[in-house]
C-alpha atoms as a PDB file:
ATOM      1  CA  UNK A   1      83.277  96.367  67.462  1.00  0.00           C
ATOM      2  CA  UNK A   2      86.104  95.297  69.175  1.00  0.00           C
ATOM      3  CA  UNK A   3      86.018  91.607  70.580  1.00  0.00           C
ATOM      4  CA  UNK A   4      87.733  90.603  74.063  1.00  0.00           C
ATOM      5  CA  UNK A   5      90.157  88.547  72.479  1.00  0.00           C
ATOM      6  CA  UNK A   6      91.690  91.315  70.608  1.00  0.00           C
ATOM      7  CA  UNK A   7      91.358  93.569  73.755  1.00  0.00           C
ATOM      8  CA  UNK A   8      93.212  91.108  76.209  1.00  0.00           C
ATOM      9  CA  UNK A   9      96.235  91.115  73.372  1.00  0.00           C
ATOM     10  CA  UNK A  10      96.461  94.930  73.453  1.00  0.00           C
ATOM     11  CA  UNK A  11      96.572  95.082  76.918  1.00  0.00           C
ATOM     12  CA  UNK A  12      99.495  92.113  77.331  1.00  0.00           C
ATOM     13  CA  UNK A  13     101.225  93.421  75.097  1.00  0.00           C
ATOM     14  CA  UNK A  14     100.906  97.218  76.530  1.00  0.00           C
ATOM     15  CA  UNK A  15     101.698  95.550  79.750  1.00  0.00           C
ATOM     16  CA  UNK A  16     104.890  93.763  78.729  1.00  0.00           C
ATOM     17  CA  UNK A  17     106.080  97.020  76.495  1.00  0.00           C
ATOM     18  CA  UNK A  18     106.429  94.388  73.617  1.00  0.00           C
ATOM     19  CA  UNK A  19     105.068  91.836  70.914  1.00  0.00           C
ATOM     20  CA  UNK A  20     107.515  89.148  72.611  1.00  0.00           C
ATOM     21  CA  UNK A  21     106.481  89.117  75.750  1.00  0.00           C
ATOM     22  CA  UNK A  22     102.730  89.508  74.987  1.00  0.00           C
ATOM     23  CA  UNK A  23     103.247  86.381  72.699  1.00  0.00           C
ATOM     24  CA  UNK A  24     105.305  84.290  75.669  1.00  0.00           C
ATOM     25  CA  UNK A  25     102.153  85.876  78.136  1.00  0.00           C
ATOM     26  CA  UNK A  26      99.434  84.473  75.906  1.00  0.00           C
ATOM     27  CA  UNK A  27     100.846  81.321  74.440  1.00  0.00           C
ATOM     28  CA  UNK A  28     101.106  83.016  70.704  1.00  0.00           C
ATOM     29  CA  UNK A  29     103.462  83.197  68.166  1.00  0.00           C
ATOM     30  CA  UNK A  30     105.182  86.894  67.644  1.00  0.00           C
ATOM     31  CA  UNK A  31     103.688  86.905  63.831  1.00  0.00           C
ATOM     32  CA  UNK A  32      99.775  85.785  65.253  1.00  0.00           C
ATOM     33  CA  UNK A  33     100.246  88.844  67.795  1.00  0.00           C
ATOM     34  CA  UNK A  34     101.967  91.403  64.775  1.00  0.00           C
ATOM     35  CA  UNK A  35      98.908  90.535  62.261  1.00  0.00           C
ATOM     36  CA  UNK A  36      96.353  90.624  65.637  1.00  0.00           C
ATOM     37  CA  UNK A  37      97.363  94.152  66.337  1.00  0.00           C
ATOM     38  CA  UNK A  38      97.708  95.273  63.176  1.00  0.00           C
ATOM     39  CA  UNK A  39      93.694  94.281  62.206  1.00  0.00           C
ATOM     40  CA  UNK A  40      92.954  95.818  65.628  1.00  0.00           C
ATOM     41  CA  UNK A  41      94.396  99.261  64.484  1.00  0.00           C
ATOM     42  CA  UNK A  42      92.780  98.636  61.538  1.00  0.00           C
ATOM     43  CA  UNK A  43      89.488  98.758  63.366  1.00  0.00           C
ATOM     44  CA  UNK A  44      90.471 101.453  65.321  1.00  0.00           C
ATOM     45  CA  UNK A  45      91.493 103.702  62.447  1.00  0.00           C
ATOM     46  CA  UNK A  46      95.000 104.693  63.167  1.00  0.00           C
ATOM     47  CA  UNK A  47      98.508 103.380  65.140  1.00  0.00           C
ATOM     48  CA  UNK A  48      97.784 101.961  68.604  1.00  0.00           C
ATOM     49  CA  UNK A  49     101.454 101.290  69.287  1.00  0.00           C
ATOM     50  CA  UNK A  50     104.871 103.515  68.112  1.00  0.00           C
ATOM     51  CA  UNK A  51     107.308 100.775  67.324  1.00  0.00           C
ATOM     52  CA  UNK A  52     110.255 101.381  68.579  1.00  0.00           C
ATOM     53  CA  UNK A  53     114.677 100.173  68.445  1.00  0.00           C
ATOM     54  CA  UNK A  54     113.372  97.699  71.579  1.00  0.00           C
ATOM     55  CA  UNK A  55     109.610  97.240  71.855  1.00  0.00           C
ATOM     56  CA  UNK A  56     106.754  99.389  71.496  1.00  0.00           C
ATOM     57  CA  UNK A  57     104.861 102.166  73.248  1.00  0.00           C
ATOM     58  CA  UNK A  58     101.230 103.044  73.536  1.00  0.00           C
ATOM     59  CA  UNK A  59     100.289 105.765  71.237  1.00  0.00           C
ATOM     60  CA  UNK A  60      97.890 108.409  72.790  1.00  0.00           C
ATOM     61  CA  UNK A  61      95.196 106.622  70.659  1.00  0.00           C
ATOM     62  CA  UNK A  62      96.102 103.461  72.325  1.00  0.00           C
ATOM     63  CA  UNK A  63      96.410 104.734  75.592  1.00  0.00           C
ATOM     64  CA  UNK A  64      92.860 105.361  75.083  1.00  0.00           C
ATOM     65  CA  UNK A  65      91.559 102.010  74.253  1.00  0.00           C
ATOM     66  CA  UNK A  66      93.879 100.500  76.634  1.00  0.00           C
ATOM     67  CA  UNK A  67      92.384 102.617  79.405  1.00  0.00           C
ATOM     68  CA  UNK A  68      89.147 101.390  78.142  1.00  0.00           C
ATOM     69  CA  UNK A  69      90.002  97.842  77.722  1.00  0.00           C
ATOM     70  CA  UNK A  70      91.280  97.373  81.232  1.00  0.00           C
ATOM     71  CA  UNK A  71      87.750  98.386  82.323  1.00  0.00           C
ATOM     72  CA  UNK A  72      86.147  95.973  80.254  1.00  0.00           C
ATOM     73  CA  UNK A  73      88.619  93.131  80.745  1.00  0.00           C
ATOM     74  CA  UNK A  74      88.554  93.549  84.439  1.00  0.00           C
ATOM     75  CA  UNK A  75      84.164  94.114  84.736  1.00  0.00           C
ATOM     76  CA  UNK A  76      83.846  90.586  82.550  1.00  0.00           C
ATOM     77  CA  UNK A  77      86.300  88.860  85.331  1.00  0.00           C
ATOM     78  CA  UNK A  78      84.349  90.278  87.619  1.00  0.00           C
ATOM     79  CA  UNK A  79      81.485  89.460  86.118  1.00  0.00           C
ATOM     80  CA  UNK A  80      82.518  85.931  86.195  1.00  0.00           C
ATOM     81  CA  UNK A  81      83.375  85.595  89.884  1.00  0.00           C
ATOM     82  CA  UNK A  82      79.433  87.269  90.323  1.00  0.00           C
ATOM     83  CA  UNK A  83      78.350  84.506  88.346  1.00  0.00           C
ATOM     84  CA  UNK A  84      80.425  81.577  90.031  1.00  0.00           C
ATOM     85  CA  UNK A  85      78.555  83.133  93.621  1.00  0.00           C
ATOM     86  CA  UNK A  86      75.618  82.868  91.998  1.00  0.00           C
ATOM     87  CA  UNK A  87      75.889  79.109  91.215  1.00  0.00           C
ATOM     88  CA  UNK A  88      77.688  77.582  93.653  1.00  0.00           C
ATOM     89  CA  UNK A  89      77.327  80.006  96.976  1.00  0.00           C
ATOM     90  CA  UNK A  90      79.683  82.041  98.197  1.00  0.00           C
ATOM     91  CA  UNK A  91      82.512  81.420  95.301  1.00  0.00           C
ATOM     92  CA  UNK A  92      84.886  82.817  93.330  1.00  0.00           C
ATOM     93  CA  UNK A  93      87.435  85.659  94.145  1.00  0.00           C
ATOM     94  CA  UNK A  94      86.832  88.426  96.182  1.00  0.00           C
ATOM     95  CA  UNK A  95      90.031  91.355  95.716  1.00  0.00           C
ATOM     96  CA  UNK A  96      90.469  93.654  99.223  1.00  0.00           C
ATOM     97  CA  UNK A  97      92.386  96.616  98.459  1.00  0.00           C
ATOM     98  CA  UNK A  98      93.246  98.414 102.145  1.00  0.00           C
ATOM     99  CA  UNK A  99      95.864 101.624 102.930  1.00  0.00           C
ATOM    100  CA  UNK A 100      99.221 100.488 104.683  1.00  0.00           C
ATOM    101  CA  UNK A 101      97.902 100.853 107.956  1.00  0.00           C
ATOM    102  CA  UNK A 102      94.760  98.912 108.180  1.00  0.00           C
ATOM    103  CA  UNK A 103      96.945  96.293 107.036  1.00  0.00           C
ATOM    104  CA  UNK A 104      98.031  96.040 110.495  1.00  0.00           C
ATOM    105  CA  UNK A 105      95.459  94.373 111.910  1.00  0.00           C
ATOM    106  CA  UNK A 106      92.507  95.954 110.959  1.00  0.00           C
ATOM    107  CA  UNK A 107      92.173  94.379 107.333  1.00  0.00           C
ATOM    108  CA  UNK A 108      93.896  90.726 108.813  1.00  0.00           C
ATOM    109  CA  UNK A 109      91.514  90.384 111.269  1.00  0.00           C
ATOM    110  CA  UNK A 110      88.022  90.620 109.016  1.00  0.00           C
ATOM    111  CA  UNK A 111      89.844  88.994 106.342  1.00  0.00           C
ATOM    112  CA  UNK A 112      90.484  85.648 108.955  1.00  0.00           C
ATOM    113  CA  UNK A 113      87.110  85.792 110.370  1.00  0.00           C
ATOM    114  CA  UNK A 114      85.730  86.152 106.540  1.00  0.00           C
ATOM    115  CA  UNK A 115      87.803  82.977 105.735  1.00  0.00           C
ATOM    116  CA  UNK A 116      86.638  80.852 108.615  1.00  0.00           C
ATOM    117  CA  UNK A 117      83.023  81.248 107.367  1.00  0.00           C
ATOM    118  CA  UNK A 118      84.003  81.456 103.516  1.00  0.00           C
ATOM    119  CA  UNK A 119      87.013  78.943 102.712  1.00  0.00           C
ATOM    120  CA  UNK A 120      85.598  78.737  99.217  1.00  0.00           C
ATOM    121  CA  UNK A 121      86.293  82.600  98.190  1.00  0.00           C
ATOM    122  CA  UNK A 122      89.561  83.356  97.026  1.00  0.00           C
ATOM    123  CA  UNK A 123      90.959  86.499  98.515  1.00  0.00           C
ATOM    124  CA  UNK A 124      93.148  88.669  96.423  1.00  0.00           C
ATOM    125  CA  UNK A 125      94.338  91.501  98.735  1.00  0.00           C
ATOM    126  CA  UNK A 126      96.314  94.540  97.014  1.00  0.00           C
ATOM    127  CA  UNK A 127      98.193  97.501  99.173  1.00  0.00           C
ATOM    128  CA  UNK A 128      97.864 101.202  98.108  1.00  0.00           C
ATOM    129  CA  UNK A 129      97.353 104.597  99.025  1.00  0.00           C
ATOM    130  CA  UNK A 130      93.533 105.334  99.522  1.00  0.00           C
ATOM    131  CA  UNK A 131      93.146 107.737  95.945  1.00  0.00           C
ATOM    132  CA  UNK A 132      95.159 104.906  94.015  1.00  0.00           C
ATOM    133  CA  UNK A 133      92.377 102.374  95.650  1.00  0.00           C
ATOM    134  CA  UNK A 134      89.154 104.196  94.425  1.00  0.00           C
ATOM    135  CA  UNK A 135      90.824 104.735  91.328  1.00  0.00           C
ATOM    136  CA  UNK A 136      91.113 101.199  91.258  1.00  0.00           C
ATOM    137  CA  UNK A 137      87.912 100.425  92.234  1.00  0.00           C
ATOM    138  CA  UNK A 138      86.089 102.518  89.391  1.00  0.00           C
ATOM    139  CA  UNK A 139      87.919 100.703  86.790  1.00  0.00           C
ATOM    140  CA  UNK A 140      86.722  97.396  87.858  1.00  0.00           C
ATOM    141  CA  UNK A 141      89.748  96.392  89.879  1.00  0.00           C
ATOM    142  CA  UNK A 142      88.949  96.071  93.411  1.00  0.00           C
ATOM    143  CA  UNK A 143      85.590  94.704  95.186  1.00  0.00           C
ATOM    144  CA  UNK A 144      86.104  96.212  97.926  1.00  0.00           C
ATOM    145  CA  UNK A 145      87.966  98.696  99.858  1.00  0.00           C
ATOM    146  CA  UNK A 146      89.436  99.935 103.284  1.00  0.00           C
ATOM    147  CA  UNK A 147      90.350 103.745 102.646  1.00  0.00           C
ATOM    148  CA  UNK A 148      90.948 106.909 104.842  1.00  0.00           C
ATOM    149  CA  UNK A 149      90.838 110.351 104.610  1.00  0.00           C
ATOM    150  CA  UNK A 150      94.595 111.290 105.870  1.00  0.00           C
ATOM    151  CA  UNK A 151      96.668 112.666 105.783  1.00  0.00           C
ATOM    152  CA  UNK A 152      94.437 115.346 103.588  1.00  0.00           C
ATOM    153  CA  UNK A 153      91.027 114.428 102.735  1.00  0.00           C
ATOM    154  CA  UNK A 154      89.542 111.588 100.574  1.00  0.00           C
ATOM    155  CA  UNK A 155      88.458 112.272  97.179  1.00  0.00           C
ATOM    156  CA  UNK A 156      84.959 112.230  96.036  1.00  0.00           C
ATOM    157  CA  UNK A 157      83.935 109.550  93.735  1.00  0.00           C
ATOM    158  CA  UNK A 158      79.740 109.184  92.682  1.00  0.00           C
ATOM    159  CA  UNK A 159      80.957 106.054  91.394  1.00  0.00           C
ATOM    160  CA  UNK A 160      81.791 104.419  94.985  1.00  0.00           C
ATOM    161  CA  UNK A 161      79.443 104.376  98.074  1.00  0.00           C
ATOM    162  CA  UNK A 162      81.446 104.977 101.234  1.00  0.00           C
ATOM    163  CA  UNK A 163      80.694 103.036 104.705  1.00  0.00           C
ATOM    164  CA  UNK A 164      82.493 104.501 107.906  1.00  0.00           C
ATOM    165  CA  UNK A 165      84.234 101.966 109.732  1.00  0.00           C
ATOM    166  CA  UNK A 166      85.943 103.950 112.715  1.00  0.00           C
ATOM    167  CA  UNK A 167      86.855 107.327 113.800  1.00  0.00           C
ATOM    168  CA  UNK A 168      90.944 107.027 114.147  1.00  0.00           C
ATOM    169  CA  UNK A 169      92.880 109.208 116.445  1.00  0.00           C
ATOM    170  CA  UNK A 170      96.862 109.922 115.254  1.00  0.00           C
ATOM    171  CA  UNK A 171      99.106 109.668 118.133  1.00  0.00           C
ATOM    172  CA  UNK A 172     102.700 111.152 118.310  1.00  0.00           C
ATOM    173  CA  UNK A 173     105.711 108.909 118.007  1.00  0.00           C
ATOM    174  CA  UNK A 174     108.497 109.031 120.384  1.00  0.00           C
ATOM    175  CA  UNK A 175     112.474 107.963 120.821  1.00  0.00           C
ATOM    176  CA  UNK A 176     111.560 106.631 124.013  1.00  0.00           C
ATOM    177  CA  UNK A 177     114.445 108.567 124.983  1.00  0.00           C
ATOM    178  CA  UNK A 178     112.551 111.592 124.686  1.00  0.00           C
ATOM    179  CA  UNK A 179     111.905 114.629 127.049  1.00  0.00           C
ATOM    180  CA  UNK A 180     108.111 113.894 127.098  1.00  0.00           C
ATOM    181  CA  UNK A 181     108.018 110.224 126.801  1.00  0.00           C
ATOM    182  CA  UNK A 182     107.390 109.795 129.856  1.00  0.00           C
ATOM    183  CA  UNK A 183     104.080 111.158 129.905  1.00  0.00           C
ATOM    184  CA  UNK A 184     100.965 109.307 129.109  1.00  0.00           C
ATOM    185  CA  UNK A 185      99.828 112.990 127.396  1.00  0.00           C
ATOM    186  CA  UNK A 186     101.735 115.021 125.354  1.00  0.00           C
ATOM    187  CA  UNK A 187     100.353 119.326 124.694  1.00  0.00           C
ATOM    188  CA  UNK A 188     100.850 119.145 120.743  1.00  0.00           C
ATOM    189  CA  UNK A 189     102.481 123.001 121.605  1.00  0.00           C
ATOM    190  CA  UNK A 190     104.972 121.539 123.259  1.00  0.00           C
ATOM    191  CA  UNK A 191     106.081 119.973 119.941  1.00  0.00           C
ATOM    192  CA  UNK A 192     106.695 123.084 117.600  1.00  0.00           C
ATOM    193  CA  UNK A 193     110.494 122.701 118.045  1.00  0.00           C
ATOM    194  CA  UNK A 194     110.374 118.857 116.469  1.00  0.00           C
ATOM    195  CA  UNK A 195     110.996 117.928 113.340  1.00  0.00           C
ATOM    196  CA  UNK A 196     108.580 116.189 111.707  1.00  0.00           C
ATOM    197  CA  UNK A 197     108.648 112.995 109.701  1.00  0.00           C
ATOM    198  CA  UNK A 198     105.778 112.705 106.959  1.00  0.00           C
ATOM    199  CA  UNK A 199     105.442 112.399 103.475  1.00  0.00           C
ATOM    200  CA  UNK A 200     102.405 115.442 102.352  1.00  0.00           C
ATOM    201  CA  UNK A 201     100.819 115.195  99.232  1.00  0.00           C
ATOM    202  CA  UNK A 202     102.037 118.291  97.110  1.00  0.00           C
ATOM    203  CA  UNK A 203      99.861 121.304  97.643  1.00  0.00           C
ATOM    204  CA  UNK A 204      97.121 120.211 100.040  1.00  0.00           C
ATOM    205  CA  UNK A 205      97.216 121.159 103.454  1.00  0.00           C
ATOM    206  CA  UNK A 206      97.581 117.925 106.143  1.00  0.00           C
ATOM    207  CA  UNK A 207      96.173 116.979 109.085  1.00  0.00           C
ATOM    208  CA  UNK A 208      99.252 117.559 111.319  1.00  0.00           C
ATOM    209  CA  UNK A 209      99.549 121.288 109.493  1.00  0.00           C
ATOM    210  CA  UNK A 210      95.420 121.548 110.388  1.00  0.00           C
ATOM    211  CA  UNK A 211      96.516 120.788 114.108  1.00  0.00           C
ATOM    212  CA  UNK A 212      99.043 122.952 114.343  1.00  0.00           C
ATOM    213  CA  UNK A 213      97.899 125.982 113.194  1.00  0.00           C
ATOM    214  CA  UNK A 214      94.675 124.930 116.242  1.00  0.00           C
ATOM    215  CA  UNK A 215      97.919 124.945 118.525  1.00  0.00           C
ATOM    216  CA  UNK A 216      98.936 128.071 116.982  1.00  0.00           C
ATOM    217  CA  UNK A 217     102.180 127.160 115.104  1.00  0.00           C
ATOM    218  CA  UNK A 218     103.235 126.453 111.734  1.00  0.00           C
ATOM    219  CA  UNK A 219     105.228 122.784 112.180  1.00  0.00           C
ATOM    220  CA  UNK A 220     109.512 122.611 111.209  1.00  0.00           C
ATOM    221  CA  UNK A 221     110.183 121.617 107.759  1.00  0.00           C
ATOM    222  CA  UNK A 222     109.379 117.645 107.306  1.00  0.00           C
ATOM    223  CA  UNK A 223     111.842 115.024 106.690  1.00  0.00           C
ATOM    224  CA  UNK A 224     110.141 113.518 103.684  1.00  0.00           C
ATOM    225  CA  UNK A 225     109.439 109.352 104.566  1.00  0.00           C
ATOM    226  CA  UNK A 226     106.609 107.869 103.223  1.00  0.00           C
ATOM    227  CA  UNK A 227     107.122 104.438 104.646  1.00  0.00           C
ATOM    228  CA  UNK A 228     105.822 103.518 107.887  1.00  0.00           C
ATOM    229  CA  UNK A 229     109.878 100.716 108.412  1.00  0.00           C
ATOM    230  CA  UNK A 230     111.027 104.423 107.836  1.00  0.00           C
ATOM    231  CA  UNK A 231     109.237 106.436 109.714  1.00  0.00           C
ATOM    232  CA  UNK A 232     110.301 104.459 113.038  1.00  0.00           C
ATOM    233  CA  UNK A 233     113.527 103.482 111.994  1.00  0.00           C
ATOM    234  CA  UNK A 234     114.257 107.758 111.684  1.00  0.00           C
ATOM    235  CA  UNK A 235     112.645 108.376 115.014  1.00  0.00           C
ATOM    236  CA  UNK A 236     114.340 105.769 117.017  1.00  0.00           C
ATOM    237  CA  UNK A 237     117.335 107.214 115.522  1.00  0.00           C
ATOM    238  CA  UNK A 238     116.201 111.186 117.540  1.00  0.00           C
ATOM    239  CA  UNK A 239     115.672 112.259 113.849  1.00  0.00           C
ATOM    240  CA  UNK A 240     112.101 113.325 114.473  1.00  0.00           C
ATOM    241  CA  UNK A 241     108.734 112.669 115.300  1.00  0.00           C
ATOM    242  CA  UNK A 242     105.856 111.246 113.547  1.00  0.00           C
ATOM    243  CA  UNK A 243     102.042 110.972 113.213  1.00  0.00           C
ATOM    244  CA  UNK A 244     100.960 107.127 114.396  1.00  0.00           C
ATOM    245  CA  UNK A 245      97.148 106.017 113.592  1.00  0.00           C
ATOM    246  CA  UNK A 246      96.102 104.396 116.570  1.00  0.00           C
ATOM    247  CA  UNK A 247      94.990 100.880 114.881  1.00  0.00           C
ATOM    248  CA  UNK A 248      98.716 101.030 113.567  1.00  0.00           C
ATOM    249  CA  UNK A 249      99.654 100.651 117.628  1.00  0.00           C
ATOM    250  CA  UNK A 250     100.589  96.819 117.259  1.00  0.00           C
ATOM    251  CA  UNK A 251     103.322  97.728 114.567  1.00  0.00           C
ATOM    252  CA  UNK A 252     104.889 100.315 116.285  1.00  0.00           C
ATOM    253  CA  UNK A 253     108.480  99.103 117.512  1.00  0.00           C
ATOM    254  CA  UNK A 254     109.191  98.502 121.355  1.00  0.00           C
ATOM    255  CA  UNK A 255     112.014 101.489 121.145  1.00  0.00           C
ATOM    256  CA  UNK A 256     109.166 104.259 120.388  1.00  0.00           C
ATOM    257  CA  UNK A 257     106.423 105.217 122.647  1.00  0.00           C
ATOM    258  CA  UNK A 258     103.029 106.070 121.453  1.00  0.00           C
ATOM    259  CA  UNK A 259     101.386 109.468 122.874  1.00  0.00           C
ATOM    260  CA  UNK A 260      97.631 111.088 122.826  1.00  0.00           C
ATOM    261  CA  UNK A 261      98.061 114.541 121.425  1.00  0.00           C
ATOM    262  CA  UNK A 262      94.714 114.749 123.919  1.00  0.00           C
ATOM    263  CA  UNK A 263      92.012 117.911 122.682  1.00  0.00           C
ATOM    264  CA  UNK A 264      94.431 118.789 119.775  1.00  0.00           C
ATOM    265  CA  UNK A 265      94.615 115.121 118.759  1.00  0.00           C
ATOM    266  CA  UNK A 266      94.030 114.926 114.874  1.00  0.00           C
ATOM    267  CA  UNK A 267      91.520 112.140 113.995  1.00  0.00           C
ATOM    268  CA  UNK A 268      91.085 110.725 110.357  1.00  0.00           C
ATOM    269  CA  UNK A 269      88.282 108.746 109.253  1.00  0.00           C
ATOM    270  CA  UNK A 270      88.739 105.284 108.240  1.00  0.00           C
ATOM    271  CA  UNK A 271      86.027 103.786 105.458  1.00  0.00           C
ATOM    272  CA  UNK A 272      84.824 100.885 103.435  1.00  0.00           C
ATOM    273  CA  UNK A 273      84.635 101.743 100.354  1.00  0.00           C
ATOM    274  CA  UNK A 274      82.013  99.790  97.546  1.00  0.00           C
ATOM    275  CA  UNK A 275      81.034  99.728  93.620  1.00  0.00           C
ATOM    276  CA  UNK A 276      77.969 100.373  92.382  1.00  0.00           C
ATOM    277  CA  UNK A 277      76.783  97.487  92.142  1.00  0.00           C
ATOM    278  CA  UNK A 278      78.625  94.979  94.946  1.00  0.00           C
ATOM    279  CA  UNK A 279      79.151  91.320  95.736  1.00  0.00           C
ATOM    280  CA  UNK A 280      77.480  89.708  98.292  1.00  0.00           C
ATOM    281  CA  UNK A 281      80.941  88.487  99.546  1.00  0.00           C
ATOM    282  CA  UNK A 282      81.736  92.265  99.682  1.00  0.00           C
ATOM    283  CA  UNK A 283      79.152  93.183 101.149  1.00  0.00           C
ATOM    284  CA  UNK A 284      79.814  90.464 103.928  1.00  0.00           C
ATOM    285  CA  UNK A 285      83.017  91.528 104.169  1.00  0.00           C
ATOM    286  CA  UNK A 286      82.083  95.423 104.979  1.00  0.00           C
ATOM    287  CA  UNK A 287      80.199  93.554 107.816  1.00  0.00           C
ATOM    288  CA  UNK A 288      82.899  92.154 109.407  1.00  0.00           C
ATOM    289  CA  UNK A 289      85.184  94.881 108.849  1.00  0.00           C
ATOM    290  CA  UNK A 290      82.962  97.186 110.988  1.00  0.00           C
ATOM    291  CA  UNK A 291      82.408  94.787 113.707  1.00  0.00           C
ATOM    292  CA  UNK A 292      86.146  94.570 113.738  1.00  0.00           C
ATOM    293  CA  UNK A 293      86.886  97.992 113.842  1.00  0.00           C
ATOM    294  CA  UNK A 294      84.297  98.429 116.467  1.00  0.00           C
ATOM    295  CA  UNK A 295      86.418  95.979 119.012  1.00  0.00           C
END
C-alpha cells in the first residue's frame, strides 16, 4: 500500500522534472528523496522515473501512479476543507474554475456577493477551457464549475451533475467602421464575404459553421485567435469578424460594435458544473451564480 507521504514526493518531484527541486519543494535532502523513490518503486515493482543527463521523466508506469496520486492527493485536501466546514461553518477553501468569458462578469459578480456573506472561505479561482475544467473536476481539482457548450458541444461526464445557468446568445463583432455597423441588426447572410476570427477545435463542427450552413453558406477560411485581447485587437484592425457571447458585452472595446445576428443568432448554453458529492459552499455558490446570471 502506498502511503500519502510517499505519493506527495512522486508527484513534486514529477512536477518539478527533478530530485532537486522536489527536495527544495518539500524541505528534504536530495539523498532522503533518491532512497524515498527508490523504496516507492520498490513497492510498485518496476522504474517510476527514467533518469536522465538533467533530471528525470515519468516512466509510463509512473505516469500511471502519478495520474492516480494526483486524485488521491487532491480528494484528501478536499477532504480536509469538507471537514474544516463541518467544524467551524462555512470554512476552508472553495476552488471556482470558470471559461474566459464568464470571467467577465458573470463569475466576479457571484464570487463578490459569495464573499460578502462568506469572508471565512478562501476562494481559489482557476481559468480554462470548459473540457480542461471537467477534466479537472473529476480528478478532484475543482469544487465547482462555470462551463459552456461552445463553440462545439460540452462533453459528457456521469461523474459531474450539470446545472444550467443561462441561455447565451453570440453576437457579431464589428470595426465600428464597418458597412453594417450601423445597424442595431445584422442578416448573418449578409456576412458570408467576412473573414472570420475563431479558434475551432480540430474536427468538430462549431456553432458559427452550424449557423451558417442555416443561412445557407459555408463561412471564409478563419484566422486562427484563440484569445479574446486578440480577437478585438484583429477586428479593430478590419482583419475580420468575430463571435461575441453576450455576457462578454462589458469587455468588448469601445472601437467594436456588438450586433444581434437576430433568428440566425447562435446561442450556447452556459452551466454550473458539480462533483458527486459537493460542498455546501458549492452548492451556495451555484445559487448565486444563477441568480446572477438571471439579472
Amino acid at each position: 500500500m502506498f502511503d500519502t507521504d510517499a505519493l506527495r514526493l512522486l508527484d513534486a518531484v514529477a512536477r518539478t522534472g527533478s530530485f532537486t527541486g522536489a527536495a527544495a519543494k518539500l524541505n528534504y535532502t536530495q539523498s532522503a528523496v533518491s532512497r524515498r523513490i527508490a523504496s516507492l518503486e520498490q513497492q510498485a515493482g518496476g522504474p517510476l522515473f527514467d533518469r536522465l543527463a538533467r533530471g528525470v521523466r515519468l516512466t509510463p508506469a509512473g505516469e500511471t501512479l502519478h495520474q492516480h496520486a494526483r486524485a488521491v492527493l487532491n480528494r484528501l485536501a478536499r477532504a480536509a476543507d469538507e471537514l474544516a466546514g463541518i467544524h467551524g461553518g462555512y470554512s476552508g477553501r472553495l476552488r471556482v474554475g470558470a471559461f474566459a468569458t464568464a470571467n467577465v462578469a458573470l463569475v466576479p459578480g457571484a464570487l463578490r456577493d459569495f464573499r460578502r456573506r462568506f469572508p471565512e472561505v478562501g476562494l481559489a479561482p482557476v481559468e480554462g477551457p470548459s473540457g480542461g475544467l471537467l477534466r479537472r473536476m473529476r480528478e478532484g481539482e475543482l469544487d465547482v464549475a462555470v462551463v459552456s457548450d461552445y463553440p462545439s458541444g460540452l462533453p459528457y461526464d456521469d461523474e459531474v451533475e450539470i446545472i444550467p445557468l443561462v441561455e447565451d446568445e453570440l453576437m457579431v463583432a464589428l470595426p465600428g467602421d464597418h458597412r453594417l455597423a450601423g445597424r442595431e441588426r445584422v442578416d448573418l447572410r449578409e456576412l458570408r464575404e467576412e473573414t472570420w476570427i475563431e479558434a475551432p477545435p480540430p474536427g468538430r463542427t462549431t456553432m458559427l459553421e452550424e449557423a451558417c450552413a442555416r443561412a445557407g453558406f459555408t463561412p471564409r477560411a478563419t484566422v486562427r485567435i484563440a484569445e479574446w485581447t486578440g480577437k478585438f485587437g484583429f477586428v479593430a484592425a478590419g482583419l475580420g469578424i468575430t463571435l461575441v457571447p453576450a455576457i462578454a458585452a462589458p469587455a468588448v472595446p469601445p472601437e467594436l460594435v456588438l450586433r444581434s445576428l437576430g433568428d440566425l443568432a447562435p446561442h450556447r448554453t452556459v452551466y454550473a458544473a458539480l462533483p458527486g458529492a459537493p460542498l455546501p459552499a458549492a452548492r451556495t455558490l451555484v445559487r448565486l451564480l444563477s441568480e446572477a446570471a438571471g439579472q
